[in-house]
PDB file of N, CA and C in Angstrom:
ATOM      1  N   UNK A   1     -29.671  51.999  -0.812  1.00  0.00           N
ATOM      2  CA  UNK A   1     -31.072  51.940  -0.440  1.00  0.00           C
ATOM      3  C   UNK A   1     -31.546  53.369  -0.199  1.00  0.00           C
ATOM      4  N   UNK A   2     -32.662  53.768  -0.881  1.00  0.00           N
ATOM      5  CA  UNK A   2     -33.489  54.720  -0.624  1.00  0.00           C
ATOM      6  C   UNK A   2     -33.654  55.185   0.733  1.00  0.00           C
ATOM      7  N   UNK A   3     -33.798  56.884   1.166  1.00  0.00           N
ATOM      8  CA  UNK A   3     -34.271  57.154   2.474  1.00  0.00           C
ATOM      9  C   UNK A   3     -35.293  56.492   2.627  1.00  0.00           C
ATOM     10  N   UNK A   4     -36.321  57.151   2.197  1.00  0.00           N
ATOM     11  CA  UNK A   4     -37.784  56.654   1.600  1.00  0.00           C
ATOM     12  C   UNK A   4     -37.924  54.896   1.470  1.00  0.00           C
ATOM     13  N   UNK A   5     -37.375  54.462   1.009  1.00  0.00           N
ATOM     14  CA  UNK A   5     -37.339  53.156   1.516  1.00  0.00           C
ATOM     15  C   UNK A   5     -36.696  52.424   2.864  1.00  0.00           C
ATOM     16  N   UNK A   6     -35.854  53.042   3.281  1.00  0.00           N
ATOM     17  CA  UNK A   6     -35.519  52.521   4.785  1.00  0.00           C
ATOM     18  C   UNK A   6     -36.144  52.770   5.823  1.00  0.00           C
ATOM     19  N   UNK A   7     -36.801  54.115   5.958  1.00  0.00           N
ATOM     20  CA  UNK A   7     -38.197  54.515   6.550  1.00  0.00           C
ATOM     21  C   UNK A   7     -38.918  53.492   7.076  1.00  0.00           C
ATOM     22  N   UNK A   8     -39.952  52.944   5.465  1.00  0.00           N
ATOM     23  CA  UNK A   8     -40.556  52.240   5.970  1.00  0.00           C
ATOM     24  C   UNK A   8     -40.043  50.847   6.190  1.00  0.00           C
ATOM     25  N   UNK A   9     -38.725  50.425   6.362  1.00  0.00           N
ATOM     26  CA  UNK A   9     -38.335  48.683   5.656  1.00  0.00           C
ATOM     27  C   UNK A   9     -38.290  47.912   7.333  1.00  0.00           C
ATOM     28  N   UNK A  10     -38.690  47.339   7.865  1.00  0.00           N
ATOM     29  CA  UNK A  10     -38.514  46.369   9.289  1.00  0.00           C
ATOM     30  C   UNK A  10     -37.735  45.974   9.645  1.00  0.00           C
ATOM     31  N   UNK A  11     -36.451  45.999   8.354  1.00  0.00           N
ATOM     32  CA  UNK A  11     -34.467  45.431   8.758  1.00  0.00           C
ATOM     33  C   UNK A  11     -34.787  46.517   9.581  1.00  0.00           C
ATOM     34  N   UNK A  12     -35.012  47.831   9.746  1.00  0.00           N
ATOM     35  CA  UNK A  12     -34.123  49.116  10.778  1.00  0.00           C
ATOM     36  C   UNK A  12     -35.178  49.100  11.839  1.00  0.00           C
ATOM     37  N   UNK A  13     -34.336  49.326  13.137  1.00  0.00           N
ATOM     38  CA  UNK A  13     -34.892  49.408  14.244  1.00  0.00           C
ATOM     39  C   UNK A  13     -35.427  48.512  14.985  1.00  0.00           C
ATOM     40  N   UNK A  14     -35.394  46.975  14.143  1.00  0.00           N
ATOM     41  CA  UNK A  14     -35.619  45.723  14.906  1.00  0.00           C
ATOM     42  C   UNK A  14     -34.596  45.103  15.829  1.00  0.00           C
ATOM     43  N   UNK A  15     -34.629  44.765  16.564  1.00  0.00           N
ATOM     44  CA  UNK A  15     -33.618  43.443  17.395  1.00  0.00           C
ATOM     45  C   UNK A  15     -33.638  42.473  17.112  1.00  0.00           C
ATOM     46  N   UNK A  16     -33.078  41.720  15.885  1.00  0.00           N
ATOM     47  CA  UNK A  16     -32.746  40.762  15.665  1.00  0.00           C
ATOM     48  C   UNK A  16     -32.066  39.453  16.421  1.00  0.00           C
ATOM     49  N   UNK A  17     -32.769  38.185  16.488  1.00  0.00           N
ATOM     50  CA  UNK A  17     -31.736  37.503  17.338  1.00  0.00           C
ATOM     51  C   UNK A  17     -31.669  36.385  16.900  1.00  0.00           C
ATOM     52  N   UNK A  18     -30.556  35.660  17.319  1.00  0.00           N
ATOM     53  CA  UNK A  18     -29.980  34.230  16.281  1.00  0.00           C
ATOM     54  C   UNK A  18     -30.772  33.237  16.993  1.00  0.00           C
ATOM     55  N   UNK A  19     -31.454  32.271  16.438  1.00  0.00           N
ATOM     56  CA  UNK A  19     -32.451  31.514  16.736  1.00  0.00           C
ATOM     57  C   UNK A  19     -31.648  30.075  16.013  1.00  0.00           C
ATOM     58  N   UNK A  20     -30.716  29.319  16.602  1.00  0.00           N
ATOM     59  CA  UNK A  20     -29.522  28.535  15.982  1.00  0.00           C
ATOM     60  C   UNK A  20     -30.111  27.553  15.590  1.00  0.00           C
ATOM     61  N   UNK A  21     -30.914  26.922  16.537  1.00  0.00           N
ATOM     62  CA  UNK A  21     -32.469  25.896  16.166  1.00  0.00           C
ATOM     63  C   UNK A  21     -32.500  25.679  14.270  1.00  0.00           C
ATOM     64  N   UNK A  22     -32.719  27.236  14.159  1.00  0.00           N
ATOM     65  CA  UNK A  22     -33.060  27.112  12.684  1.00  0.00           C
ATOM     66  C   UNK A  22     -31.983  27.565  11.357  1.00  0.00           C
ATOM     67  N   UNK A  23     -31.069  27.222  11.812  1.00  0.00           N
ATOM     68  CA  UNK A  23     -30.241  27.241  10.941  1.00  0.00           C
ATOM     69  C   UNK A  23     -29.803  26.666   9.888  1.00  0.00           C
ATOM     70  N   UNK A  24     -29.773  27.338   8.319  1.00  0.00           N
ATOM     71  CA  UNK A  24     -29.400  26.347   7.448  1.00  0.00           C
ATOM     72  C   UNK A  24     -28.489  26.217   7.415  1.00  0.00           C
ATOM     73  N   UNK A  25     -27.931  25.328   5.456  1.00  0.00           N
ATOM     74  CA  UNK A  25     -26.903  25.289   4.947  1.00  0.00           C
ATOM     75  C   UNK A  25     -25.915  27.235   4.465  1.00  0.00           C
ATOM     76  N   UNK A  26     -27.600  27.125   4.522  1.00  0.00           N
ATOM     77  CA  UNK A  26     -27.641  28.618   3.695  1.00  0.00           C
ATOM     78  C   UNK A  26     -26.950  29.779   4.462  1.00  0.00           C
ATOM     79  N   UNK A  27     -27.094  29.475   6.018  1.00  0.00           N
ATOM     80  CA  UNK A  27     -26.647  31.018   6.910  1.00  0.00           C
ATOM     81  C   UNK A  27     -27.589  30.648   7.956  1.00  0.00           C
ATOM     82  N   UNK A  28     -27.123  31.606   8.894  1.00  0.00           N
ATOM     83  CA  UNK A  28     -27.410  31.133  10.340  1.00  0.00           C
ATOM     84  C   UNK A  28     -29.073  32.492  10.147  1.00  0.00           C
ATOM     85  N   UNK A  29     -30.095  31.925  11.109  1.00  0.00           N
ATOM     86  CA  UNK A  29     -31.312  32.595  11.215  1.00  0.00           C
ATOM     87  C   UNK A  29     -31.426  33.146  12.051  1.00  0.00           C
ATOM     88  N   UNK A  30     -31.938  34.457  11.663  1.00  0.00           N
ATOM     89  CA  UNK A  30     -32.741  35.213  12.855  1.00  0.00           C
ATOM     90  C   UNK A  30     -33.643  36.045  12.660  1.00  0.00           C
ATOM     91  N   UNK A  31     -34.755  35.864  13.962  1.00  0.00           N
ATOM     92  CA  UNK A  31     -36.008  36.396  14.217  1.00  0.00           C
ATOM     93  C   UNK A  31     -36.008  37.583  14.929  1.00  0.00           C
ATOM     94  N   UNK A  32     -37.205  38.286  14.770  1.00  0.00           N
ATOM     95  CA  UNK A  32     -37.379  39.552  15.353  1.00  0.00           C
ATOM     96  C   UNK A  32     -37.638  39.414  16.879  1.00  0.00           C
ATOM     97  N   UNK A  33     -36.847  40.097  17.659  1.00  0.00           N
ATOM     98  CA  UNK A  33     -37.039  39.881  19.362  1.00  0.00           C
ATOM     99  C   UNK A  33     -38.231  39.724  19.552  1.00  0.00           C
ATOM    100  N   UNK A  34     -39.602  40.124  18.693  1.00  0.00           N
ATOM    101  CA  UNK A  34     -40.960  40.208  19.670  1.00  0.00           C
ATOM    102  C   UNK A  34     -41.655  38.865  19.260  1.00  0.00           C
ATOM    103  N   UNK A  35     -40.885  38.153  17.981  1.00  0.00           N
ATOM    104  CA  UNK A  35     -41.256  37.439  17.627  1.00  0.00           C
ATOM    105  C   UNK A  35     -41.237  36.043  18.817  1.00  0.00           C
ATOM    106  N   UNK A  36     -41.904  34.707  18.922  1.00  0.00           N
ATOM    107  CA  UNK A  36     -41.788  33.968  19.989  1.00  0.00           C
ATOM    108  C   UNK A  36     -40.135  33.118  20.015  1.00  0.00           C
ATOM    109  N   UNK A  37     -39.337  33.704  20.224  1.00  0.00           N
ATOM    110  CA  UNK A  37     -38.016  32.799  20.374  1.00  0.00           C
ATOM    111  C   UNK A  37     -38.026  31.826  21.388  1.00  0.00           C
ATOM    112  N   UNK A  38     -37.391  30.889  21.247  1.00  0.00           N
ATOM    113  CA  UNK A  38     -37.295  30.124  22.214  1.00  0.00           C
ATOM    114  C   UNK A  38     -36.799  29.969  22.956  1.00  0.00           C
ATOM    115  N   UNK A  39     -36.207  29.322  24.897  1.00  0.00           N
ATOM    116  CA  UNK A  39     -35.435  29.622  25.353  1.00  0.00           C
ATOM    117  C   UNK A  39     -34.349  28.745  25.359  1.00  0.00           C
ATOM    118  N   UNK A  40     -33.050  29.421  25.534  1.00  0.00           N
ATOM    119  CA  UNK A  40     -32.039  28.510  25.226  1.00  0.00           C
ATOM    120  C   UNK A  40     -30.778  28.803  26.525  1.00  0.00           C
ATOM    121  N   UNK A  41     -30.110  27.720  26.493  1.00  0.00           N
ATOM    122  CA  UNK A  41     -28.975  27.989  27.993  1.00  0.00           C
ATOM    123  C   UNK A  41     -28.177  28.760  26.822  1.00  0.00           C
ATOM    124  N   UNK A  42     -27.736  28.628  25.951  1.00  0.00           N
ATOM    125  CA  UNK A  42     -26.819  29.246  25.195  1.00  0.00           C
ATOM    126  C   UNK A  42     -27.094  31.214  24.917  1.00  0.00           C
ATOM    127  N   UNK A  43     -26.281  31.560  25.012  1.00  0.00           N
ATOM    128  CA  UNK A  43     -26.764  32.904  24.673  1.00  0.00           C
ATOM    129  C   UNK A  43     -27.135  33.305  23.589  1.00  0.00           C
ATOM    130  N   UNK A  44     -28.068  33.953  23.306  1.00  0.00           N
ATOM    131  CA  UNK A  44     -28.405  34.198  21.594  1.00  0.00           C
ATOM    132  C   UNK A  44     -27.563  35.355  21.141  1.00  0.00           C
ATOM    133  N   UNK A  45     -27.214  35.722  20.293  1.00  0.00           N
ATOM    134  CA  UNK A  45     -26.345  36.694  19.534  1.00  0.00           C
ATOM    135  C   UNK A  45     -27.660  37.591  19.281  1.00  0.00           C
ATOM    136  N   UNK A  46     -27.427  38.940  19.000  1.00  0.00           N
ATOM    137  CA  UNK A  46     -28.745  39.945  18.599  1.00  0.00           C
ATOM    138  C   UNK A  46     -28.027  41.265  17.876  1.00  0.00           C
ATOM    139  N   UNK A  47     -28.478  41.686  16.637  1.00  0.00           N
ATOM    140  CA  UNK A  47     -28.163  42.541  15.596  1.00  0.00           C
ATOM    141  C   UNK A  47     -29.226  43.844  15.657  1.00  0.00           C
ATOM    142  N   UNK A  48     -28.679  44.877  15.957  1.00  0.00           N
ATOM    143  CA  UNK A  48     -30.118  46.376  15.142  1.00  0.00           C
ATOM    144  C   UNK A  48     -29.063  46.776  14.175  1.00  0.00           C
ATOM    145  N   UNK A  49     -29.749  47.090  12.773  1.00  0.00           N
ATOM    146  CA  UNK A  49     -29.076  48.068  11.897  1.00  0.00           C
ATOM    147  C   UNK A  49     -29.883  49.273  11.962  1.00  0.00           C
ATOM    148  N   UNK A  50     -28.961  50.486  12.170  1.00  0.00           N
ATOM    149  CA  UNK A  50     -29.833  51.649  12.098  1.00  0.00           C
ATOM    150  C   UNK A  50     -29.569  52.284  10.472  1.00  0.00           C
ATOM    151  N   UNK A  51     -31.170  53.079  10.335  1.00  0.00           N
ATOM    152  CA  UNK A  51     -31.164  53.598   8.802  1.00  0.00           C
ATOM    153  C   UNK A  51     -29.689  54.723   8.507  1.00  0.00           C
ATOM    154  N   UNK A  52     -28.951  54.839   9.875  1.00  0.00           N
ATOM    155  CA  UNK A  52     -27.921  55.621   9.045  1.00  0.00           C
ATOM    156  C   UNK A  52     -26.828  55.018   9.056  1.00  0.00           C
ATOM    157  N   UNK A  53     -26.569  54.162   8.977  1.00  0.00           N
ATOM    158  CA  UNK A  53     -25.744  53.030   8.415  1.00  0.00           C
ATOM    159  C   UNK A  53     -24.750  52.311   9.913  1.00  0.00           C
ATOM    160  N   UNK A  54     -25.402  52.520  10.923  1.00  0.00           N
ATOM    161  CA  UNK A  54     -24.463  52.239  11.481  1.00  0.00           C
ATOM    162  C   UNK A  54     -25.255  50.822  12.147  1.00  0.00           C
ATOM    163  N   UNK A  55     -25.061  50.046  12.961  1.00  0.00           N
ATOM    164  CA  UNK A  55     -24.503  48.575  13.475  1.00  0.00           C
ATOM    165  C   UNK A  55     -24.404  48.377  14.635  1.00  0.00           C
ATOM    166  N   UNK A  56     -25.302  47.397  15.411  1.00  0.00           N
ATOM    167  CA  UNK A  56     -24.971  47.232  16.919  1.00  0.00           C
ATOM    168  C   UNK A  56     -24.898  45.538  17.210  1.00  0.00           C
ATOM    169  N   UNK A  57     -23.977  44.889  17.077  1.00  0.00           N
ATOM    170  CA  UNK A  57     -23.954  43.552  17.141  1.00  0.00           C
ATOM    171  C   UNK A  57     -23.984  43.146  19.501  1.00  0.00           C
ATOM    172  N   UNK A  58     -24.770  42.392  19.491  1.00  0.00           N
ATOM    173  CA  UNK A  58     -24.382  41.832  20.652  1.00  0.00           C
ATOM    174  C   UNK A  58     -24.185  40.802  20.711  1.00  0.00           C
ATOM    175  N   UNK A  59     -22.921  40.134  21.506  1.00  0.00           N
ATOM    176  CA  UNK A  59     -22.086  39.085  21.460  1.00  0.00           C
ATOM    177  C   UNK A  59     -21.879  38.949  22.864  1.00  0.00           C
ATOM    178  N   UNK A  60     -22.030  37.326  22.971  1.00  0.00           N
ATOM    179  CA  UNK A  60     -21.326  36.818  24.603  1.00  0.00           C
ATOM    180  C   UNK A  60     -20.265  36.937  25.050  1.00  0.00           C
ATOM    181  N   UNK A  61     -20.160  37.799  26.216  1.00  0.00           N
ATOM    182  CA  UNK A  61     -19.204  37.984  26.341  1.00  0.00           C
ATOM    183  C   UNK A  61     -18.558  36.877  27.484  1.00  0.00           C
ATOM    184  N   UNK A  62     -17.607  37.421  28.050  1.00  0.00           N
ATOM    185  CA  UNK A  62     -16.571  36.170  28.905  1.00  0.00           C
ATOM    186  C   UNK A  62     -17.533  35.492  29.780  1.00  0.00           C
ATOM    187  N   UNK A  63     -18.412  36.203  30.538  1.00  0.00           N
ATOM    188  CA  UNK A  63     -19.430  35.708  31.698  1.00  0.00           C
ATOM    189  C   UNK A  63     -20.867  35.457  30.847  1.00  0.00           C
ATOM    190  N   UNK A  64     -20.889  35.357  29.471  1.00  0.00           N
ATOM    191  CA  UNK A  64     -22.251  35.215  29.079  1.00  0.00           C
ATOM    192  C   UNK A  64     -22.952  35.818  28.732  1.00  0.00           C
ATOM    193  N   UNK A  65     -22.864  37.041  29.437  1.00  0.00           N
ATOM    194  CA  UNK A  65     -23.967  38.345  29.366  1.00  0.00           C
ATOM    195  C   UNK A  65     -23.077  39.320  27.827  1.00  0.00           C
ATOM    196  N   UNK A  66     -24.414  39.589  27.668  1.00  0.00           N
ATOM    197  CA  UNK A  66     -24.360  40.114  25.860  1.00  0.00           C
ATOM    198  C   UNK A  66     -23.238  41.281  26.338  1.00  0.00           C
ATOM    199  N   UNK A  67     -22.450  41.482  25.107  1.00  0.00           N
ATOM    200  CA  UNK A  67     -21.343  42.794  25.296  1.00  0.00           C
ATOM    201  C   UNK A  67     -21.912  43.171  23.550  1.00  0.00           C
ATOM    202  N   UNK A  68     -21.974  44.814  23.883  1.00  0.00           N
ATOM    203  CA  UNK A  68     -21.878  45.135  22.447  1.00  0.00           C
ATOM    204  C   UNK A  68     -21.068  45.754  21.387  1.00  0.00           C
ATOM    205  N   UNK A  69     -20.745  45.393  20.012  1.00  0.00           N
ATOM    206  CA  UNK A  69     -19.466  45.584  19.505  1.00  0.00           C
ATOM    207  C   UNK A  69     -20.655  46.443  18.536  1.00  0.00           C
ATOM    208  N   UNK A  70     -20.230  47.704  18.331  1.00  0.00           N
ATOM    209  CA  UNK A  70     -20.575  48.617  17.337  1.00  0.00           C
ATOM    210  C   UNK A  70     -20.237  48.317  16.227  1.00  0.00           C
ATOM    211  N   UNK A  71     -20.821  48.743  14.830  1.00  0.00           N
ATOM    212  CA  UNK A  71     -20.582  48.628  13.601  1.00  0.00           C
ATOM    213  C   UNK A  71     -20.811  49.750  12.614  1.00  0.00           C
ATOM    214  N   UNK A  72     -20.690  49.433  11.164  1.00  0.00           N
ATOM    215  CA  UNK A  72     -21.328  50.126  10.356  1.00  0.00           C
ATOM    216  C   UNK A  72     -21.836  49.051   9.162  1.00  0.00           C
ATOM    217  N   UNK A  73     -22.933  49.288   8.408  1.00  0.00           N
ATOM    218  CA  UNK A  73     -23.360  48.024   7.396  1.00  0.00           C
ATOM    219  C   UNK A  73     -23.314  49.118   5.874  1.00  0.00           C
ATOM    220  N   UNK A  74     -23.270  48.108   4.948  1.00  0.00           N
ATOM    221  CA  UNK A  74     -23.520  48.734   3.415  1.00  0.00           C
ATOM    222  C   UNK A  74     -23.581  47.860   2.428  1.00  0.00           C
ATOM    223  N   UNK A  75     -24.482  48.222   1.368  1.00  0.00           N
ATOM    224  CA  UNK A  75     -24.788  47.076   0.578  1.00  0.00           C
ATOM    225  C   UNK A  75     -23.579  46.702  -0.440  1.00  0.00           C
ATOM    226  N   UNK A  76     -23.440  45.405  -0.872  1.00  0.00           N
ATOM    227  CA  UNK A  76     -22.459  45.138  -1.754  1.00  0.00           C
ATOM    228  C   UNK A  76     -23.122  43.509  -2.221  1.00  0.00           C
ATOM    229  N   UNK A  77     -23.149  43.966  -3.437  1.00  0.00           N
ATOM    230  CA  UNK A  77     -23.370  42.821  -4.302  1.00  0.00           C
ATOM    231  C   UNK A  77     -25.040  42.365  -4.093  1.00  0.00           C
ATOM    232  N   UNK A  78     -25.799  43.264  -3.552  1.00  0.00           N
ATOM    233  CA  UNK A  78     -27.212  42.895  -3.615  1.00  0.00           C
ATOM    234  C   UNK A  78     -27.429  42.622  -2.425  1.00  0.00           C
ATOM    235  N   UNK A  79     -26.301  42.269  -1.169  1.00  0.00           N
ATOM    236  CA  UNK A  79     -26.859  41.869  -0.249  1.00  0.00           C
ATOM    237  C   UNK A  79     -26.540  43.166   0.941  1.00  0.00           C
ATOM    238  N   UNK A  80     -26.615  43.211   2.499  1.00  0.00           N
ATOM    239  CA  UNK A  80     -26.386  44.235   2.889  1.00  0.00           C
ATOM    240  C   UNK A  80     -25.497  43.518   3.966  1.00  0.00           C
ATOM    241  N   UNK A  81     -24.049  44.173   4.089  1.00  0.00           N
ATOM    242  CA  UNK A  81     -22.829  43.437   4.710  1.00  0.00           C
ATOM    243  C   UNK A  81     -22.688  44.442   6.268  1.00  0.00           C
ATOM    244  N   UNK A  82     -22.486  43.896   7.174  1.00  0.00           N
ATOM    245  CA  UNK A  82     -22.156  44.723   8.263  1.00  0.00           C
ATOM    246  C   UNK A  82     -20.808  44.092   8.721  1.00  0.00           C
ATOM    247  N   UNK A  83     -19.851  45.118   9.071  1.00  0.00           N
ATOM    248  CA  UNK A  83     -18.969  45.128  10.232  1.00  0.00           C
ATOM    249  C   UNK A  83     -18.600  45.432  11.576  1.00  0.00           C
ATOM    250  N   UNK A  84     -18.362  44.551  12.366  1.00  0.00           N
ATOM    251  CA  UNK A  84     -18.233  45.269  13.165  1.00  0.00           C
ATOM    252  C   UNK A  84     -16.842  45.841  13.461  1.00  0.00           C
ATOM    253  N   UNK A  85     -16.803  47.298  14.387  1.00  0.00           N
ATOM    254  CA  UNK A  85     -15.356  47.989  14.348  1.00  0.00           C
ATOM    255  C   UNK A  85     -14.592  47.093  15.360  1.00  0.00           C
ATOM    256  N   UNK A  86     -14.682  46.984  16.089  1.00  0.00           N
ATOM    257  CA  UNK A  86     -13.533  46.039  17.201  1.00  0.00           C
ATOM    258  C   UNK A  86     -14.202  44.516  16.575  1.00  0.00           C
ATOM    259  N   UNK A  87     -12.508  43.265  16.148  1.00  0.00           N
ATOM    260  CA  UNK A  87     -12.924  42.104  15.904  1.00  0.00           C
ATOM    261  C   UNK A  87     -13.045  42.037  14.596  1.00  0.00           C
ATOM    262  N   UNK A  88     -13.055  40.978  13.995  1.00  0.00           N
ATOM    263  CA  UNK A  88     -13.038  41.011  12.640  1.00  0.00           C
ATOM    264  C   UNK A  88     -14.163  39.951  12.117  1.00  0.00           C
ATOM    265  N   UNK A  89     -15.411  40.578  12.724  1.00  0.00           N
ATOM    266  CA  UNK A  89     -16.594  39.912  12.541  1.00  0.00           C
ATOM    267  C   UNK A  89     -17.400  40.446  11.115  1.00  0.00           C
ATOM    268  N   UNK A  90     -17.190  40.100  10.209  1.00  0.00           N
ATOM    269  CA  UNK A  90     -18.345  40.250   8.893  1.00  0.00           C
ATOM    270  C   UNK A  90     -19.771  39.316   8.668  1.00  0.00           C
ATOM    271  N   UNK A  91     -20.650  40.094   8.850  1.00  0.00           N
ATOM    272  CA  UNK A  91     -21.718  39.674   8.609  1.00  0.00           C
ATOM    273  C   UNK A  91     -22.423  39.769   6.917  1.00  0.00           C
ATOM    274  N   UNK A  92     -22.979  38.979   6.571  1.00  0.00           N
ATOM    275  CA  UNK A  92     -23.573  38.815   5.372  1.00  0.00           C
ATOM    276  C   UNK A  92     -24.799  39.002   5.069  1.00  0.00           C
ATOM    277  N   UNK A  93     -25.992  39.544   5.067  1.00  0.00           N
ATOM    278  CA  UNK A  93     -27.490  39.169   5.318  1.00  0.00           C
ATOM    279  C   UNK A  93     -27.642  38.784   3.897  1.00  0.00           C
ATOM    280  N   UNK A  94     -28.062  37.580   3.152  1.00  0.00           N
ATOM    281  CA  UNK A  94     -28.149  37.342   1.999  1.00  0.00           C
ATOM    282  C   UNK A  94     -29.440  36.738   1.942  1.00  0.00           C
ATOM    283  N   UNK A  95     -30.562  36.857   2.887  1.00  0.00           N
ATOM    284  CA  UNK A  95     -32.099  36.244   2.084  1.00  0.00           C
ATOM    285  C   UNK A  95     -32.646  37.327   3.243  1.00  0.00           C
ATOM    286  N   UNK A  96     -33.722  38.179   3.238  1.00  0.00           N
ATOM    287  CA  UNK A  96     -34.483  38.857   4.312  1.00  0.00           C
ATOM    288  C   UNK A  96     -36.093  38.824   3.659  1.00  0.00           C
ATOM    289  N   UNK A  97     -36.568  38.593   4.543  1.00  0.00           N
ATOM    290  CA  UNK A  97     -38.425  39.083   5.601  1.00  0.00           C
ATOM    291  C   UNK A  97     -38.466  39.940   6.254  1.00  0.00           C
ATOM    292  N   UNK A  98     -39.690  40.141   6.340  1.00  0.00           N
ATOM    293  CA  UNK A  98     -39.865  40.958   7.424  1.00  0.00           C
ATOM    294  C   UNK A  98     -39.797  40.322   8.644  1.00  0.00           C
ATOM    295  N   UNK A  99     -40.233  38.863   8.762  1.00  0.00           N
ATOM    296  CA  UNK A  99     -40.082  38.355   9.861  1.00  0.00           C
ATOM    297  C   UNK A  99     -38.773  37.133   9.878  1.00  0.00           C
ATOM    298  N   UNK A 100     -37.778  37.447   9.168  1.00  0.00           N
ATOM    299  CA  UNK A 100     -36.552  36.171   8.937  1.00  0.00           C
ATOM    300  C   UNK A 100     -35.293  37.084   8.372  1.00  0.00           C
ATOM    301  N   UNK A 101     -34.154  36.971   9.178  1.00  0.00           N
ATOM    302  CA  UNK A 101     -33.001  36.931   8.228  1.00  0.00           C
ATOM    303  C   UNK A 101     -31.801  35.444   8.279  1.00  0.00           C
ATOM    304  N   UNK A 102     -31.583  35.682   7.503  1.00  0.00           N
ATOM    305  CA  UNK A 102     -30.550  34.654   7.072  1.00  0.00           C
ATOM    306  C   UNK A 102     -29.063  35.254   6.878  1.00  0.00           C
ATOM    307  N   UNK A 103     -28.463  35.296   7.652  1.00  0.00           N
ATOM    308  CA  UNK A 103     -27.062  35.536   7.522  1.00  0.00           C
ATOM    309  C   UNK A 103     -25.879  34.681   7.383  1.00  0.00           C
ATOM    310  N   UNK A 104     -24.909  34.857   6.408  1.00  0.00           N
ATOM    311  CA  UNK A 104     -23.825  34.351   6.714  1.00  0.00           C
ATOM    312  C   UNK A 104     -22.356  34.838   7.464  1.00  0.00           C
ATOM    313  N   UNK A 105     -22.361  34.636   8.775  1.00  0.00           N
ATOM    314  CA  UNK A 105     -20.738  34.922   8.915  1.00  0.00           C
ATOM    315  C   UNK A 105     -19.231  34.803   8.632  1.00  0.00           C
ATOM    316  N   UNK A 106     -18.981  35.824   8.692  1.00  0.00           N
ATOM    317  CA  UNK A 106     -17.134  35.560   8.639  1.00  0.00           C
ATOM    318  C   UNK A 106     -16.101  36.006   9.599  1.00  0.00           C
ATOM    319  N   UNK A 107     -15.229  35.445   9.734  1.00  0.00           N
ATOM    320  CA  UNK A 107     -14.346  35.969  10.924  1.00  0.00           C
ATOM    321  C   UNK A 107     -13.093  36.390  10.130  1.00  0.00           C
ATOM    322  N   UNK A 108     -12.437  37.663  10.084  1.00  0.00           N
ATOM    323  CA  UNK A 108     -11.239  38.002   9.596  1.00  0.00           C
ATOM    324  C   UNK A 108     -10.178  37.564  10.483  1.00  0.00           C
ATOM    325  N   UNK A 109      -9.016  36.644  10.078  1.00  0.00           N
ATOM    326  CA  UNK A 109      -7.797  36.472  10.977  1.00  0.00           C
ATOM    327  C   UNK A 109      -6.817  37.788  10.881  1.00  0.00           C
ATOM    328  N   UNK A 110      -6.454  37.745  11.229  1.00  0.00           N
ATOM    329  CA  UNK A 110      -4.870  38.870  11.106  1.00  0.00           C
ATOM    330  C   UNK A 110      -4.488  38.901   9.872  1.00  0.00           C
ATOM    331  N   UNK A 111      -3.659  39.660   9.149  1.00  0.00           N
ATOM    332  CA  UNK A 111      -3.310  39.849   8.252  1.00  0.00           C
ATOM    333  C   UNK A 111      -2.457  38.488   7.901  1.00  0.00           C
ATOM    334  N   UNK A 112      -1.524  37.897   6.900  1.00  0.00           N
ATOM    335  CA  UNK A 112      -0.883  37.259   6.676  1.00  0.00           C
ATOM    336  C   UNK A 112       0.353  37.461   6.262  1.00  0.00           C
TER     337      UNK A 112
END
């Protein structure tokens, strides 16, 4: 992806958050924090990709409250994949809006 295009693009610098409500077959959804989310007892998961490739996943941690696992993201195969470094969490973003992503997750086990 272009400088010049990440500049202006709304994936960078948003807070993304998993809105489970709306989840397809397709990949789990999420809306932009300012957008109206709804409230939930469950904790929501929340993603920023920054334009220099790096990744901030927040995840529940033992007591609930968000913990954050750093990353780095890069495109492959058309879509834009993030990892995070601690955990073997792969993220997929395979349909985006400005106001919607659609992700699919993966969890890496241990080697075999």
């Amino acid at each position: 992806m272009s400088a010049k295009r990440a500049a202006r693009d709304r994936l960078f610098g948003t807070r993304w958050v998993h809105v489970f409500e709306e989840d397809t077959a397709e990949g789990a959804v999420y809306r932009a924090e300012d957008d109206a989310i709804p409230l939930a007892r469950r904790p929501r998961e929340r993603l920023e990709l920054g334009r220099d490739g790096s990744a901030h996943l927040f995840v529940p941690g033992p007591d609930d409250r968000l913990v954050e696992q750093p990353g780095t993201w890069h495109e492959e195969g058309g879509a834009l994949v993030v990892h995070a470094r601690e955990g073997g969490v792969v993220l997929r973003i395979v349909d985006r809006s400005p106001a919607r992503l659609v992700v699919q997750a993966h969890r890496r086990g241990p080697p075999r």
